[in-house]
C-alpha atoms as a PDB file:
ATOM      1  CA  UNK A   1       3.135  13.316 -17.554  1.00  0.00           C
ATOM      2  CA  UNK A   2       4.236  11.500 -14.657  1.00  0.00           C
ATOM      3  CA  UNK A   3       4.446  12.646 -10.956  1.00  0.00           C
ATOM      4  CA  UNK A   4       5.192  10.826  -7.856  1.00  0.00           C
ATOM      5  CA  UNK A   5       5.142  11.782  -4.379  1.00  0.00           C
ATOM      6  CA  UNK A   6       6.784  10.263  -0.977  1.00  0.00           C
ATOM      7  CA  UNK A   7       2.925   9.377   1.012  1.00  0.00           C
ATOM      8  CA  UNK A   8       2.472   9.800   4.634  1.00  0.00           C
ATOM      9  CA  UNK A   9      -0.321   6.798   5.675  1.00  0.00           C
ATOM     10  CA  UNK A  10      -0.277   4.232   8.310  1.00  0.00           C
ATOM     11  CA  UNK A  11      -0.011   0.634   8.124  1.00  0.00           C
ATOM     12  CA  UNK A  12      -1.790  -1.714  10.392  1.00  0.00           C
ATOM     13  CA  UNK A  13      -1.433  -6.069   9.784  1.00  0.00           C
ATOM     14  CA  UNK A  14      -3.346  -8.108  10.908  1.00  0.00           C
ATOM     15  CA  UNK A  15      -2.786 -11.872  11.374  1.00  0.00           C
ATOM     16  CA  UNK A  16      -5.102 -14.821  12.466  1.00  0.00           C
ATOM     17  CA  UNK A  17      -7.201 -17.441  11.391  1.00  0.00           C
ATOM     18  CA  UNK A  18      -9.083 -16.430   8.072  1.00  0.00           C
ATOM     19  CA  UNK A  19     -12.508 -16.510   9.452  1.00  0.00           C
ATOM     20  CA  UNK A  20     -12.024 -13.936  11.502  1.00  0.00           C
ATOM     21  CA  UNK A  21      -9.809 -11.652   8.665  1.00  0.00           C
ATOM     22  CA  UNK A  22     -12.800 -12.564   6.736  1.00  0.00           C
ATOM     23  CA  UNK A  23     -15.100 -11.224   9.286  1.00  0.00           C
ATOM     24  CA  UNK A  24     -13.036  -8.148  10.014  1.00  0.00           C
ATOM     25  CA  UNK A  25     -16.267  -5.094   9.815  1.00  0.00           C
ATOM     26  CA  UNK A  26     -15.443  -2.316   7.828  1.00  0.00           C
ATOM     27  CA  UNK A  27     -13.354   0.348   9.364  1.00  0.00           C
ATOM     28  CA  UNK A  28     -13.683   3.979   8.256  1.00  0.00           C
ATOM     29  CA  UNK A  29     -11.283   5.268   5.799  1.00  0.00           C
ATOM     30  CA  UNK A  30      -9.166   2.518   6.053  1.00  0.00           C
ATOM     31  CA  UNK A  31      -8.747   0.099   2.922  1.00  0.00           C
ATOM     32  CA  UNK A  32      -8.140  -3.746   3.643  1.00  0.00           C
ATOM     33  CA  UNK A  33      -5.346  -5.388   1.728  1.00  0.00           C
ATOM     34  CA  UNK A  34      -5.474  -9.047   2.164  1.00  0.00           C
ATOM     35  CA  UNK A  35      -1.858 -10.402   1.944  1.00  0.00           C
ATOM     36  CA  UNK A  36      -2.539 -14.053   2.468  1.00  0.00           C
ATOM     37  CA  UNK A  37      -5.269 -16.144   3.913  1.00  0.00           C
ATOM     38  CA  UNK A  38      -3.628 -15.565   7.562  1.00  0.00           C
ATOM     39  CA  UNK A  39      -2.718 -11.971   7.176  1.00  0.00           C
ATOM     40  CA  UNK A  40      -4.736  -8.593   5.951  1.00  0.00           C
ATOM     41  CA  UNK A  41      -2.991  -5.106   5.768  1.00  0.00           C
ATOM     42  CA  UNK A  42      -4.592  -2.070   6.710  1.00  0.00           C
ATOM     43  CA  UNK A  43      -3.544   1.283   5.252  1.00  0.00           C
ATOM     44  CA  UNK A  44      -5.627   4.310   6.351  1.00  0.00           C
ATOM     45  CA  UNK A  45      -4.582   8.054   6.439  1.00  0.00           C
ATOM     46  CA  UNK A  46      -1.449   8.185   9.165  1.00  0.00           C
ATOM     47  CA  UNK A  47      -3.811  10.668  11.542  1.00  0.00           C
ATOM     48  CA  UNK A  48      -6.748   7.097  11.217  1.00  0.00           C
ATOM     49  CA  UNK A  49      -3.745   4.550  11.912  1.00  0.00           C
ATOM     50  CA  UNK A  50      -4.492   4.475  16.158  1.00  0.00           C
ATOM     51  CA  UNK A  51      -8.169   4.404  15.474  1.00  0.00           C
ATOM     52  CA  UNK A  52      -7.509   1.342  12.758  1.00  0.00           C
ATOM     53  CA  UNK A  53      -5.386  -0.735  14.979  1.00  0.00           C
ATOM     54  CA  UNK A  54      -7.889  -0.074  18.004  1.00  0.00           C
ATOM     55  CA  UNK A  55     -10.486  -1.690  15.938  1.00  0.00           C
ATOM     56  CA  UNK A  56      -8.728  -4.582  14.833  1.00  0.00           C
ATOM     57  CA  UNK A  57      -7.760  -5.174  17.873  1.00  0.00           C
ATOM     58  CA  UNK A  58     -11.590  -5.190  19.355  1.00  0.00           C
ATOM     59  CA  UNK A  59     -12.614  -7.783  16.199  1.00  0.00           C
ATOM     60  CA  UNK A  60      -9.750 -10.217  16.815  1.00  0.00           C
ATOM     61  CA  UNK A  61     -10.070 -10.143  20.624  1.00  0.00           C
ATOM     62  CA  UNK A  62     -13.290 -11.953  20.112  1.00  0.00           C
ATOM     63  CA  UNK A  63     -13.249 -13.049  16.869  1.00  0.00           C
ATOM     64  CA  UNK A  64      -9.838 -14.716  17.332  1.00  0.00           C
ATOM     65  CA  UNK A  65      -7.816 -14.636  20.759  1.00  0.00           C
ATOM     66  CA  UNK A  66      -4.658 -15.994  18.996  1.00  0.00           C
ATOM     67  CA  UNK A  67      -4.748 -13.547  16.627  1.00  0.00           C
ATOM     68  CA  UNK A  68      -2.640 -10.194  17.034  1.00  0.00           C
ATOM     69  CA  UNK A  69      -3.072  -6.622  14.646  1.00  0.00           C
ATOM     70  CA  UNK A  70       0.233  -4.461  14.763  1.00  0.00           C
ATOM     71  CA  UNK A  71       1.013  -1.060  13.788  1.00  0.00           C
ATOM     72  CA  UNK A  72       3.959  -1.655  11.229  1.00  0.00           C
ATOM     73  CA  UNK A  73       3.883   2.169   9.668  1.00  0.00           C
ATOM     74  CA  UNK A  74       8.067   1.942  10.354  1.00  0.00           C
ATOM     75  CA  UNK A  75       8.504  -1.022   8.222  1.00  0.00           C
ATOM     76  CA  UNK A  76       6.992   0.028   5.138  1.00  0.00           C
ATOM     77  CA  UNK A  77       7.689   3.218   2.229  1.00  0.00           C
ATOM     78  CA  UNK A  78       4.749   4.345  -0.038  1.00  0.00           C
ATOM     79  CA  UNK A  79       4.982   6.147  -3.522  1.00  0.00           C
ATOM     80  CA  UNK A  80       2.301   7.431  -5.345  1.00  0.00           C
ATOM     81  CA  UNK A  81       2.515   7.797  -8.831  1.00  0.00           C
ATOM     82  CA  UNK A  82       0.118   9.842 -11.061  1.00  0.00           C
ATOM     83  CA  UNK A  83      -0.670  11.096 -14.183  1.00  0.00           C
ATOM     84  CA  UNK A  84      -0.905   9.891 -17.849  1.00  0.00           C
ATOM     85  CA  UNK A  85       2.391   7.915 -17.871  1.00  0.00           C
ATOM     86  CA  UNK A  86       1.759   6.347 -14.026  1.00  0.00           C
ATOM     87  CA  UNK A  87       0.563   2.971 -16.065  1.00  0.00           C
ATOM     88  CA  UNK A  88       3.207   3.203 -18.045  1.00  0.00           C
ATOM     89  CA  UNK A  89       5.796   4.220 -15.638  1.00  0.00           C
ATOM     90  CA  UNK A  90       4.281   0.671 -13.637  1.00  0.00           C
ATOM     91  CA  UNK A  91       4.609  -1.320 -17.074  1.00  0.00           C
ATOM     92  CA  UNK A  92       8.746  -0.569 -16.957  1.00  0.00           C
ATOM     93  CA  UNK A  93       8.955  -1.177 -13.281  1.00  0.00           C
ATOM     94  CA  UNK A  94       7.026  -4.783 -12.906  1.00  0.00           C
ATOM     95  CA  UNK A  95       6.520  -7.137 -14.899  1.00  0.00           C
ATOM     96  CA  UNK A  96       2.588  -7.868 -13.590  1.00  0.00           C
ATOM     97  CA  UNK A  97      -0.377  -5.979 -15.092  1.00  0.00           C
ATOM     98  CA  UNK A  98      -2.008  -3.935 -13.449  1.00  0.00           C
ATOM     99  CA  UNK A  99      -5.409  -5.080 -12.048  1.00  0.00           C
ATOM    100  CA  UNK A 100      -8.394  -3.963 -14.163  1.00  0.00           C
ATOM    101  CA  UNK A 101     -10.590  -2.865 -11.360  1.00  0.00           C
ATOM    102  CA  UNK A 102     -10.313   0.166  -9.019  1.00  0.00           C
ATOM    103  CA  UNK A 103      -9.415  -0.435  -6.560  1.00  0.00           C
ATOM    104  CA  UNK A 104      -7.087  -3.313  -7.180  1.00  0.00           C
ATOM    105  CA  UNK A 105      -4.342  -5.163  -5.793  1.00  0.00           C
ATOM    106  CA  UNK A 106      -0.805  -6.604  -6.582  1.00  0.00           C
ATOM    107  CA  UNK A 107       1.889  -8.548  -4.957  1.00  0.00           C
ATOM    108  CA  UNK A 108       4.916  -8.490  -7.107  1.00  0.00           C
ATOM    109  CA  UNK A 109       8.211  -7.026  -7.570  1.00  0.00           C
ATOM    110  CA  UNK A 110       8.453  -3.348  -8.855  1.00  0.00           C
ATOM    111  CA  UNK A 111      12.027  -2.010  -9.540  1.00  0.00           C
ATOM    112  CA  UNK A 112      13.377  -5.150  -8.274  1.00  0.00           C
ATOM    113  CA  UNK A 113      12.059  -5.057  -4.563  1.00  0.00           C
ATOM    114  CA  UNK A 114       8.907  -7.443  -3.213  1.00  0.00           C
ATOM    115  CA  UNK A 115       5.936  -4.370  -3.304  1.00  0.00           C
ATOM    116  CA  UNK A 116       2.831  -4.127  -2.588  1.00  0.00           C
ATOM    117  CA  UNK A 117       0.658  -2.276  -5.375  1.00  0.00           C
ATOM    118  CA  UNK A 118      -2.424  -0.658  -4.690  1.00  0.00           C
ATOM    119  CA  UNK A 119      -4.308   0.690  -7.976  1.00  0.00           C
ATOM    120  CA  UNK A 120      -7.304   3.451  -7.363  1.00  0.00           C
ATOM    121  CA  UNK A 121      -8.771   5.975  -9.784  1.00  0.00           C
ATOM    122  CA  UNK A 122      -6.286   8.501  -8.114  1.00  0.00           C
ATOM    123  CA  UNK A 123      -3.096   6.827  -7.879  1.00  0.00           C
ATOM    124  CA  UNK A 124      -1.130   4.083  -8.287  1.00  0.00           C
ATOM    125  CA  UNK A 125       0.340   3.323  -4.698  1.00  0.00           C
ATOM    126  CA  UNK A 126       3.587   1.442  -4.569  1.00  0.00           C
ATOM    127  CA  UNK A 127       4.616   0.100  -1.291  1.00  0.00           C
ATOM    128  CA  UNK A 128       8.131  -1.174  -0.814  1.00  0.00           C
ATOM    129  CA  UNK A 129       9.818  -2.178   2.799  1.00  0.00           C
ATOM    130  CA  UNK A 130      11.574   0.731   4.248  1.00  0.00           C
ATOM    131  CA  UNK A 131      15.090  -0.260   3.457  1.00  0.00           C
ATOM    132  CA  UNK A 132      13.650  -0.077   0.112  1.00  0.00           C
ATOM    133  CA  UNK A 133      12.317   3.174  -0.122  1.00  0.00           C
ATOM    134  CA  UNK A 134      15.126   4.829  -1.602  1.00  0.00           C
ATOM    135  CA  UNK A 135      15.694   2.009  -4.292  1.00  0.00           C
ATOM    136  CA  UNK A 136      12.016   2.697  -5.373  1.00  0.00           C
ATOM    137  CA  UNK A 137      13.097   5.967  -5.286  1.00  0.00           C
ATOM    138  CA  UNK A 138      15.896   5.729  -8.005  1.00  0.00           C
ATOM    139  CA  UNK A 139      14.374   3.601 -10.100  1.00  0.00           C
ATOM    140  CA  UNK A 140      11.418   5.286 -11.284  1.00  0.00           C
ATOM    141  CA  UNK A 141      13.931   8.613 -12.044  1.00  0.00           C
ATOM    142  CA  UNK A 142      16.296   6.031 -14.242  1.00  0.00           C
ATOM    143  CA  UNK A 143      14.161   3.697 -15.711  1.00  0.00           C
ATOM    144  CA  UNK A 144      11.146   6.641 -16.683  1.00  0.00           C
ATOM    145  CA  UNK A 145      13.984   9.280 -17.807  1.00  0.00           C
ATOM    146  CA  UNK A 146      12.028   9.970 -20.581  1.00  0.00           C
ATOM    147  CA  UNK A 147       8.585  10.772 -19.126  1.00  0.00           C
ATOM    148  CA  UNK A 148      10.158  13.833 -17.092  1.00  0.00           C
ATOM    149  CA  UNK A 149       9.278  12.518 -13.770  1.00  0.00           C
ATOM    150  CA  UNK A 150       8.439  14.977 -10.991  1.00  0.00           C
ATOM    151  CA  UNK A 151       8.345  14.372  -7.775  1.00  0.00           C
ATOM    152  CA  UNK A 152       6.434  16.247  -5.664  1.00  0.00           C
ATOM    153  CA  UNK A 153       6.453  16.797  -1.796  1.00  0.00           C
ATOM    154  CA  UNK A 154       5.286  14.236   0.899  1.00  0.00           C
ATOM    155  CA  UNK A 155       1.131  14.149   0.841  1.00  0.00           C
ATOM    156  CA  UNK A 156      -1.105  12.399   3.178  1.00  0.00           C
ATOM    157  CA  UNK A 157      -2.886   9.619   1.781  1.00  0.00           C
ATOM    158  CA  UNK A 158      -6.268   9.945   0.555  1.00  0.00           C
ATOM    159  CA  UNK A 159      -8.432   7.199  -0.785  1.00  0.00           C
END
């Protein structure tokens, strides 16, 4: 079984020195993503996304004046897929494994497009660039035919 739904979350990135991305407290139902050793990615629940970005804004105000936390929700297109097949749905898609522990992260290219992959004990979340979105889209319906894919409707994300 394999299901995968269009997921409604916000995306806040950060970018400074990596002391202070290092140093960046713990906000609320937000998970950090680090991207590289000058940039971190929030994604948090589209209704937390204000109350994210206020708060990394706060911590790199002091922690880092050159540094700058944007609300890039626009850019960005995220899939969640589900189920018994999800793994193996992932497996056709990129070439990377799948990080063992939950939650776990990937940068790699899934159905031919740069993604970000974010693995918890409820989903595996794909996110591709919003150009990208409907690429993603067609590729898991061609290249997992035979699992019966169903999408379901938009969801807010939950972690």
């Amino acid at each position: 079984m394999l299901e995968f739904a269009p997921i409604q979350a916000s995306v806040v990135r950060c970018f400074a020195d990596p002391p202070a991305l290092d140093q960046l407290p713990a906000i609320p139902d937000a998970i950090p993503l680090r991207i590289a050793g000058d940039e971190l990615m929030l994604l948090t629940a589209a209704s937390k996304g204000a109350g994210a970005l206020a708060r990394a804004t706060a911590h790199l105000a002091s922690a880092d004046p050159q540094g700058v936390a944007l609300e890039q929700t626009s850019g960005w297109k995220l899939w969640a897929l589900r189920g018994s097949d999800a793994a193996e749905a992932m497996a056709r898609l990129c070439a990377n494994r799948l990080p063992d522990e939950r939650p776990g992260f990937l940068q790699s290219a899934v159905g031919d497009v740069p993604a970000k992959v974010l693995v918890t004990s409820k989903a595996i979340y794909v996110m591709v660039p919003a150009p990208y979105g409907h690429h993603l889209h067609e590729r898991i319906t061609e290249a997992c035919a035979d699992l019966a894919p169903a999408e379901r409707p938009a969801e807010p994300l939950t972690l």
